[in-house]
C-alpha atoms as a PDB file:
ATOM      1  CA  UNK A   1     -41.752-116.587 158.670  1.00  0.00           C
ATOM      2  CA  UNK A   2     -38.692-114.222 157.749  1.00  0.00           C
ATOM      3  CA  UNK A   3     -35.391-114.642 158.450  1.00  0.00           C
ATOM      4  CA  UNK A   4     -33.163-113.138 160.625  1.00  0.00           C
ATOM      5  CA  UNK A   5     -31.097-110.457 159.185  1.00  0.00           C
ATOM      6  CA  UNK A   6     -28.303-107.978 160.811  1.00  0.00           C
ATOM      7  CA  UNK A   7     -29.588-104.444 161.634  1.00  0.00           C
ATOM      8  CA  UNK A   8     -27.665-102.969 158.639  1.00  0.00           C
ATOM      9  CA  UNK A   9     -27.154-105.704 156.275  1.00  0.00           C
ATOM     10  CA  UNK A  10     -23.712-105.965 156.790  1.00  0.00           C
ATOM     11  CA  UNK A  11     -22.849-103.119 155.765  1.00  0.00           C
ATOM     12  CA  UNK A  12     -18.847-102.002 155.665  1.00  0.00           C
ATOM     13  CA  UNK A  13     -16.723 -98.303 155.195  1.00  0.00           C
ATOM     14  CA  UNK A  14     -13.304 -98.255 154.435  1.00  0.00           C
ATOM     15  CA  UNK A  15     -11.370 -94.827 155.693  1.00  0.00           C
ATOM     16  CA  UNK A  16      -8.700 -94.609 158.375  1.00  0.00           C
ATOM     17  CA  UNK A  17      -9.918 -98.167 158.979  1.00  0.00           C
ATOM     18  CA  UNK A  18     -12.496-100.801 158.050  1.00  0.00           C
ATOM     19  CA  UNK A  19     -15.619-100.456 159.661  1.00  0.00           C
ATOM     20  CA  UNK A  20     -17.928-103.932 159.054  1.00  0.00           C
ATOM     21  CA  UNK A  21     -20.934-105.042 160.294  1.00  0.00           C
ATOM     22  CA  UNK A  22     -20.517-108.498 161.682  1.00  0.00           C
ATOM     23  CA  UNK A  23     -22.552-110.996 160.764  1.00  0.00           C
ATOM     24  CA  UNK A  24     -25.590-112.555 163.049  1.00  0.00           C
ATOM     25  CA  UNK A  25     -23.951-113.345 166.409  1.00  0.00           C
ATOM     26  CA  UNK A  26     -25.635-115.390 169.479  1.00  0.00           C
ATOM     27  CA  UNK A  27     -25.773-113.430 172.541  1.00  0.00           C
ATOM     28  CA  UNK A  28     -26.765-114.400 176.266  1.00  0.00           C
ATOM     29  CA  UNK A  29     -26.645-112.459 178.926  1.00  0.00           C
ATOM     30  CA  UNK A  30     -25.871-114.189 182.003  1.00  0.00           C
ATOM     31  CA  UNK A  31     -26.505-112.479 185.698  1.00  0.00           C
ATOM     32  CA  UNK A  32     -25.559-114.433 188.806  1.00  0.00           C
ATOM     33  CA  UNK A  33     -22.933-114.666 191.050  1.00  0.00           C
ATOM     34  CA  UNK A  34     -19.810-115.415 188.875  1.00  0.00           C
ATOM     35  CA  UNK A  35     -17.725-116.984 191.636  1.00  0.00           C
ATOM     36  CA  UNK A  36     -20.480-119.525 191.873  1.00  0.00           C
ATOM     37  CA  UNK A  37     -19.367-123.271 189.673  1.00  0.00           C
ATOM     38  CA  UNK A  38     -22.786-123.424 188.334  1.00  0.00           C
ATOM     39  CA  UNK A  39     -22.539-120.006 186.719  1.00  0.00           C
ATOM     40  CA  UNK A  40     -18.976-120.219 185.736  1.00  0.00           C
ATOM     41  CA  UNK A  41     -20.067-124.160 184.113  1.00  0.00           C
ATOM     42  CA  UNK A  42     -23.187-123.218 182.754  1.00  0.00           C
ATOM     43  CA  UNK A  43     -20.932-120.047 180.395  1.00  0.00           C
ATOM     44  CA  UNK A  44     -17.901-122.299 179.713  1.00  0.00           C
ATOM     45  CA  UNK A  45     -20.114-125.072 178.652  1.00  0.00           C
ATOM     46  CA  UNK A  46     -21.950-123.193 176.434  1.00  0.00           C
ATOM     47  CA  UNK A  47     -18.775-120.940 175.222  1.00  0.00           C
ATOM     48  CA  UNK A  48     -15.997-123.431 175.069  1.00  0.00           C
ATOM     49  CA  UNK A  49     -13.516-120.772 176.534  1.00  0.00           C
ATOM     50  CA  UNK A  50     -11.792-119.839 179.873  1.00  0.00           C
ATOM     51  CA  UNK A  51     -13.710-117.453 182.295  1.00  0.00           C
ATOM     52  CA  UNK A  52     -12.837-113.922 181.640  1.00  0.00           C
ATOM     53  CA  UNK A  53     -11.013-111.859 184.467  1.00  0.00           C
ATOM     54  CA  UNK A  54     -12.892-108.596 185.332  1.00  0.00           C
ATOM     55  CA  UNK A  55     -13.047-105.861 182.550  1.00  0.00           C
ATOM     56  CA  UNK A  56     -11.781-108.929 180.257  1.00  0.00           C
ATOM     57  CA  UNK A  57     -13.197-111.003 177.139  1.00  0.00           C
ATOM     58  CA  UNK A  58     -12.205-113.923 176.590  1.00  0.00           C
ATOM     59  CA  UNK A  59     -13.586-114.917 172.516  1.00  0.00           C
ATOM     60  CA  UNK A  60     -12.435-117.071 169.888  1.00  0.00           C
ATOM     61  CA  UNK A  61     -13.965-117.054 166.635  1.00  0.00           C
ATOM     62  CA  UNK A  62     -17.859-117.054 167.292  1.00  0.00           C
ATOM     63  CA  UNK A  63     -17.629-118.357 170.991  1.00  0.00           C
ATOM     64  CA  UNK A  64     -16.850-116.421 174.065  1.00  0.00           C
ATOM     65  CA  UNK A  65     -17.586-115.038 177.107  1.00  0.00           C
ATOM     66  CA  UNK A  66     -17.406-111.094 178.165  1.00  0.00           C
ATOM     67  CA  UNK A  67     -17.363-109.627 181.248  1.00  0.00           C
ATOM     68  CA  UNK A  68     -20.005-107.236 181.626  1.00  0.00           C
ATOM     69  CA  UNK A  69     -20.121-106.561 185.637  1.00  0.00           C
ATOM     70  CA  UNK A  70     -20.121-108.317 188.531  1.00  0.00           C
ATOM     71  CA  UNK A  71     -22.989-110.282 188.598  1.00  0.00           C
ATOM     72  CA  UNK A  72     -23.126-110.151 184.480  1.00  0.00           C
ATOM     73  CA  UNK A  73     -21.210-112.137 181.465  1.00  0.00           C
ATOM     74  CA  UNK A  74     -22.389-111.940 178.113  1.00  0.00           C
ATOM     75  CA  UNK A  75     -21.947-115.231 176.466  1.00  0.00           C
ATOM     76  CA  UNK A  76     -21.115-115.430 172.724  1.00  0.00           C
ATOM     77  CA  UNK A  77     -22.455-118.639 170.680  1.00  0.00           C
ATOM     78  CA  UNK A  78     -23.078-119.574 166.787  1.00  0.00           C
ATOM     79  CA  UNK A  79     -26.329-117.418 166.281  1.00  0.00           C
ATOM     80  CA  UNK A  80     -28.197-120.946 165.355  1.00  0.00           C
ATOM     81  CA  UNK A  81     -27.480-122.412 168.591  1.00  0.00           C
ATOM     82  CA  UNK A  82     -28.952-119.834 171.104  1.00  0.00           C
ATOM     83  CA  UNK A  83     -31.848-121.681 171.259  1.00  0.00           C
ATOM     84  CA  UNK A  84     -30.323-124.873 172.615  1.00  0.00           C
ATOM     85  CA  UNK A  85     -27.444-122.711 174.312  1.00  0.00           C
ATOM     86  CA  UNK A  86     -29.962-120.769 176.570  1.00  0.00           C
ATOM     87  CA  UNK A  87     -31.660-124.614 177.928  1.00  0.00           C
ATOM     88  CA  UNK A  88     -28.316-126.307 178.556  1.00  0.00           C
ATOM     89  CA  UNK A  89     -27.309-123.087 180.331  1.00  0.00           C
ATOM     90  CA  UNK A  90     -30.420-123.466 182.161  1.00  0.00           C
ATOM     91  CA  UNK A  91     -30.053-127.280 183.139  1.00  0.00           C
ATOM     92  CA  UNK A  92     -26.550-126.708 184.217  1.00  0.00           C
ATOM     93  CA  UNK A  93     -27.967-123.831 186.828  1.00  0.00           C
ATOM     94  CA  UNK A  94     -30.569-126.059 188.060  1.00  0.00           C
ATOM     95  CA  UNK A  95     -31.375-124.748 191.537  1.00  0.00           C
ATOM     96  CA  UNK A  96     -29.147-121.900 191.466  1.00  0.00           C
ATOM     97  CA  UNK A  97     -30.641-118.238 191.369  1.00  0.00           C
ATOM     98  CA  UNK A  98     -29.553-117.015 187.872  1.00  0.00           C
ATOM     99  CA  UNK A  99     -30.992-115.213 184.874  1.00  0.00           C
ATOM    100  CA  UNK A 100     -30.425-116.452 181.288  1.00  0.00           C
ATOM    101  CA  UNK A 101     -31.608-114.313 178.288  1.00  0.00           C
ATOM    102  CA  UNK A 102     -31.104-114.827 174.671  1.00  0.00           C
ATOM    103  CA  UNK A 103     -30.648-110.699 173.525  1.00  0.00           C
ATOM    104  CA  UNK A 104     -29.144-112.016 170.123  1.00  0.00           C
ATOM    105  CA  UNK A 105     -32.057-110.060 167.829  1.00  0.00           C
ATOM    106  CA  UNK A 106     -31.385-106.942 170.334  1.00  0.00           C
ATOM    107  CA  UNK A 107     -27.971-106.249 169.683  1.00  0.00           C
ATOM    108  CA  UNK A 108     -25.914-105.198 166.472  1.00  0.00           C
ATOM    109  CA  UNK A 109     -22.332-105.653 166.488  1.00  0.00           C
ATOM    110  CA  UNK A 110     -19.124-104.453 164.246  1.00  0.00           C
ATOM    111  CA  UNK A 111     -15.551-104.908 163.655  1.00  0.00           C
ATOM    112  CA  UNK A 112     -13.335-102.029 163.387  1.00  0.00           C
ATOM    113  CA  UNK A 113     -10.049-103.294 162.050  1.00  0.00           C
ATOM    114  CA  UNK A 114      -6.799-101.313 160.864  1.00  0.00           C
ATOM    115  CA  UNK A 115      -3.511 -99.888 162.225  1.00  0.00           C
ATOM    116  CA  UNK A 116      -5.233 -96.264 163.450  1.00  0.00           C
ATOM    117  CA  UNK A 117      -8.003 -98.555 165.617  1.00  0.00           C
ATOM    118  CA  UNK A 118      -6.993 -96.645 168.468  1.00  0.00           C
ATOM    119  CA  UNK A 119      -7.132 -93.683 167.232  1.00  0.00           C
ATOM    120  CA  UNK A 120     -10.495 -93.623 165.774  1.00  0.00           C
ATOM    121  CA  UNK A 121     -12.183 -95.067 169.212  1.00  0.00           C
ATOM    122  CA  UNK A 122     -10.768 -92.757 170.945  1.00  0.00           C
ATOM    123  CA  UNK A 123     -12.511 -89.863 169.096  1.00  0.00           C
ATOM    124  CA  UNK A 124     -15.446 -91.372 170.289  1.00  0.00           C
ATOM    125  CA  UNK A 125     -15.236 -93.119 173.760  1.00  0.00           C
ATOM    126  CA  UNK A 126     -13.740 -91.349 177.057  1.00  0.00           C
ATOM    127  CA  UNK A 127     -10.938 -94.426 177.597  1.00  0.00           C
ATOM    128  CA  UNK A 128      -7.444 -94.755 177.502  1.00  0.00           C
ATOM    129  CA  UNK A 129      -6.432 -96.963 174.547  1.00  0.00           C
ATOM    130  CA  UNK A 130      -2.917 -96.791 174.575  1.00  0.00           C
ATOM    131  CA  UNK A 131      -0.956 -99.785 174.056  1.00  0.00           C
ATOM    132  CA  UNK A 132      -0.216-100.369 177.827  1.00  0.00           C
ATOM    133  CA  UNK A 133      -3.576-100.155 179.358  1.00  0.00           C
ATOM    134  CA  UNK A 134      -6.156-101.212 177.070  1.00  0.00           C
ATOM    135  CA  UNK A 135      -4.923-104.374 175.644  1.00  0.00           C
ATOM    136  CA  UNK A 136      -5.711-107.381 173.751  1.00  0.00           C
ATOM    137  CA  UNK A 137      -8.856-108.912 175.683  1.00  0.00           C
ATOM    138  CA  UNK A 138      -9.738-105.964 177.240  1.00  0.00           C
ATOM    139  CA  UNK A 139     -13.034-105.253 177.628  1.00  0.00           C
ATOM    140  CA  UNK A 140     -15.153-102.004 178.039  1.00  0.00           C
ATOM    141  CA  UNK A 141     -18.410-100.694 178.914  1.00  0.00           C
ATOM    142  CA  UNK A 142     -18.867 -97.120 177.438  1.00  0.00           C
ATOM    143  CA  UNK A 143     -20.807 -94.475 175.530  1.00  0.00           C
ATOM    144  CA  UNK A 144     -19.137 -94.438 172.225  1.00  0.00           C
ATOM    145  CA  UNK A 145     -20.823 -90.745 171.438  1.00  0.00           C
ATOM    146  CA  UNK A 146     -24.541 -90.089 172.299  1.00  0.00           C
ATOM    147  CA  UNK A 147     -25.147 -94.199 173.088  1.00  0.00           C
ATOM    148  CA  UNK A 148     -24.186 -96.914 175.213  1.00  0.00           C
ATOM    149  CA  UNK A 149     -21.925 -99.861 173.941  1.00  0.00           C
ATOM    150  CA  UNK A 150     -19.300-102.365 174.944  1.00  0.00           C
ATOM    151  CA  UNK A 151     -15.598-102.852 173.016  1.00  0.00           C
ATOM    152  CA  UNK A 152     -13.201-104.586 173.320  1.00  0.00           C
ATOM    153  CA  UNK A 153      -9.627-105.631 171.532  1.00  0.00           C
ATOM    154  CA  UNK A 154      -9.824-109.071 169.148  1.00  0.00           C
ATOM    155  CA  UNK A 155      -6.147-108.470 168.682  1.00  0.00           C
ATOM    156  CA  UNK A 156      -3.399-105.482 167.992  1.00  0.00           C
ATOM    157  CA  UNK A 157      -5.839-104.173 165.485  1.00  0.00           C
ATOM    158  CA  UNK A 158      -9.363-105.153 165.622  1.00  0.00           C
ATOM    159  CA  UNK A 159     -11.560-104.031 167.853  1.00  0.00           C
ATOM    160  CA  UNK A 160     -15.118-105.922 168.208  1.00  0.00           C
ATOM    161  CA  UNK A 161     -18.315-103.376 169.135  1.00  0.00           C
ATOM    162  CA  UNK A 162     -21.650-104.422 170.252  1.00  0.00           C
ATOM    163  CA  UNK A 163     -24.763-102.363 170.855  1.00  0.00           C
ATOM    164  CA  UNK A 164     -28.311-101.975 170.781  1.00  0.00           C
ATOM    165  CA  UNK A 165     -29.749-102.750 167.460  1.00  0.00           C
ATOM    166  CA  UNK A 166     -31.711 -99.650 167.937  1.00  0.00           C
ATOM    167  CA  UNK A 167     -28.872 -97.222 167.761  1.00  0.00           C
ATOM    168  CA  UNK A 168     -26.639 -99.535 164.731  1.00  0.00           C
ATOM    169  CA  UNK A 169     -27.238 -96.845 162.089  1.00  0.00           C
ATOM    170  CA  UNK A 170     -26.059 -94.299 164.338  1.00  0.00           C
ATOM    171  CA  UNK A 171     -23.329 -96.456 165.445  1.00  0.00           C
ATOM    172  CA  UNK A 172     -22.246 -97.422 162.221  1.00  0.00           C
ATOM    173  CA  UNK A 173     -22.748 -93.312 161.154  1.00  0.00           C
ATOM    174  CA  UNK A 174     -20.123 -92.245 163.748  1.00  0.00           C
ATOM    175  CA  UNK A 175     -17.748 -94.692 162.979  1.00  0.00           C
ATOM    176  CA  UNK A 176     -17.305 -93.835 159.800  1.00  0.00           C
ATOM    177  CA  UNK A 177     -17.419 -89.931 160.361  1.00  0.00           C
ATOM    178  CA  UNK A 178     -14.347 -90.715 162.967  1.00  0.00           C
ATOM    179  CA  UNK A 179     -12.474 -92.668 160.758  1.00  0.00           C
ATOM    180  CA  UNK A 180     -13.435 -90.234 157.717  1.00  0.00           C
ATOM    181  CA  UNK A 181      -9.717 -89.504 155.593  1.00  0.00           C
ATOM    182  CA  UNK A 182      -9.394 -86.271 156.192  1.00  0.00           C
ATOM    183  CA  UNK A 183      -9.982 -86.859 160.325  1.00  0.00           C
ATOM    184  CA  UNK A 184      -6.593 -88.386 161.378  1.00  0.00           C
ATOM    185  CA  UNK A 185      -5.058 -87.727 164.523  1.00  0.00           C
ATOM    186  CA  UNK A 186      -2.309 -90.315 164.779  1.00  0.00           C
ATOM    187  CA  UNK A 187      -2.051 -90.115 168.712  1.00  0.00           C
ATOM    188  CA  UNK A 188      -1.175 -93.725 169.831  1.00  0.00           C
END
């Protein structure tokens, strides 16, 4: 049997900022009612963090949870505990109507990371960034260009980007033709 790789093998750009692949990640996408105990227990059990407010992620180190919708969290786990994750999120739902899904192998994400952050999303994604509305633990659902993808802010500099694996190369293609030398437009 193989073993799991990233989409791109981690690959990495340096320009305006440093674009990196991040390395395998755990994903589960939870879907229920998120004022319901059970659904709020069964993601902070598995995530070891607070519950996110809306548009929010809450995510420290490997572990978190992100607010997706309103009936949706994507939970965030050490890749080689999905697995086990995914049935103790399960157990801890019991009755409740729920859906658990481990989309781990369907996703790719990166880390964008340097002073002009901003600057370089914003060439690609129609949202304010500025300072005082999309801040640290904000979280987004967006096209970033052509595709579909969710952001949000690890701290003052780093933002984290997940998508589908499908699209990474493109992904990781724009990225680096926004944050390309010769492209600055130091806005924020």
């Amino acid at each position: 049997m193989s073993e799991p790789v990233t989409a791109l093998g981690g690959v990495s750009h340096d320009g305006l900022v440093h674009i990196k692949e991040a390395p395998l990640q755990g994903m589960i996408t939870l879907r229920g009612d998120l004022s319901s105990t059970a659904v709020q227990n069964a993601a902070t059990g598995v995530a070891a963090v607070d519950m996110p407010g809306k548009r929010e992620a809450n995510c420290v180190d490997q572990r978190g949870i992100c607010w997706m919708s309103p009936d949706e969290l994507l939970v965030l786990c050490p890749y080689d505990t999905v697995t086990a994750n995914v049935t103790k999120m399960t157990a801890t739902l019991g009755t409740v109507h729920a859906l658990v899904v481990d989309v781990s192998d369907a996703r790719a994400s990166f880390r964008v990371k340097g002073p002009l952050v901003r600057d370089v999303m914003a060439k690609l994604c129609p949202i304010d960034l500025s300072k005082e509305i999309f801040k640290n633990g904000h979280f987004r659902r967006t096209r970033l260009a052509q595709v579909t993808a969710a952001f949000w802010m690890r701290d003052t500099e780093t933002v984290q980007l997940i998508c589908f694996r499908s699209v990474a190369g493109y992904v990781f293609d724009v990225l680096k033709a926004a944050a390309s030398q010769n492209s600055a437009v130091p806005y924020f």
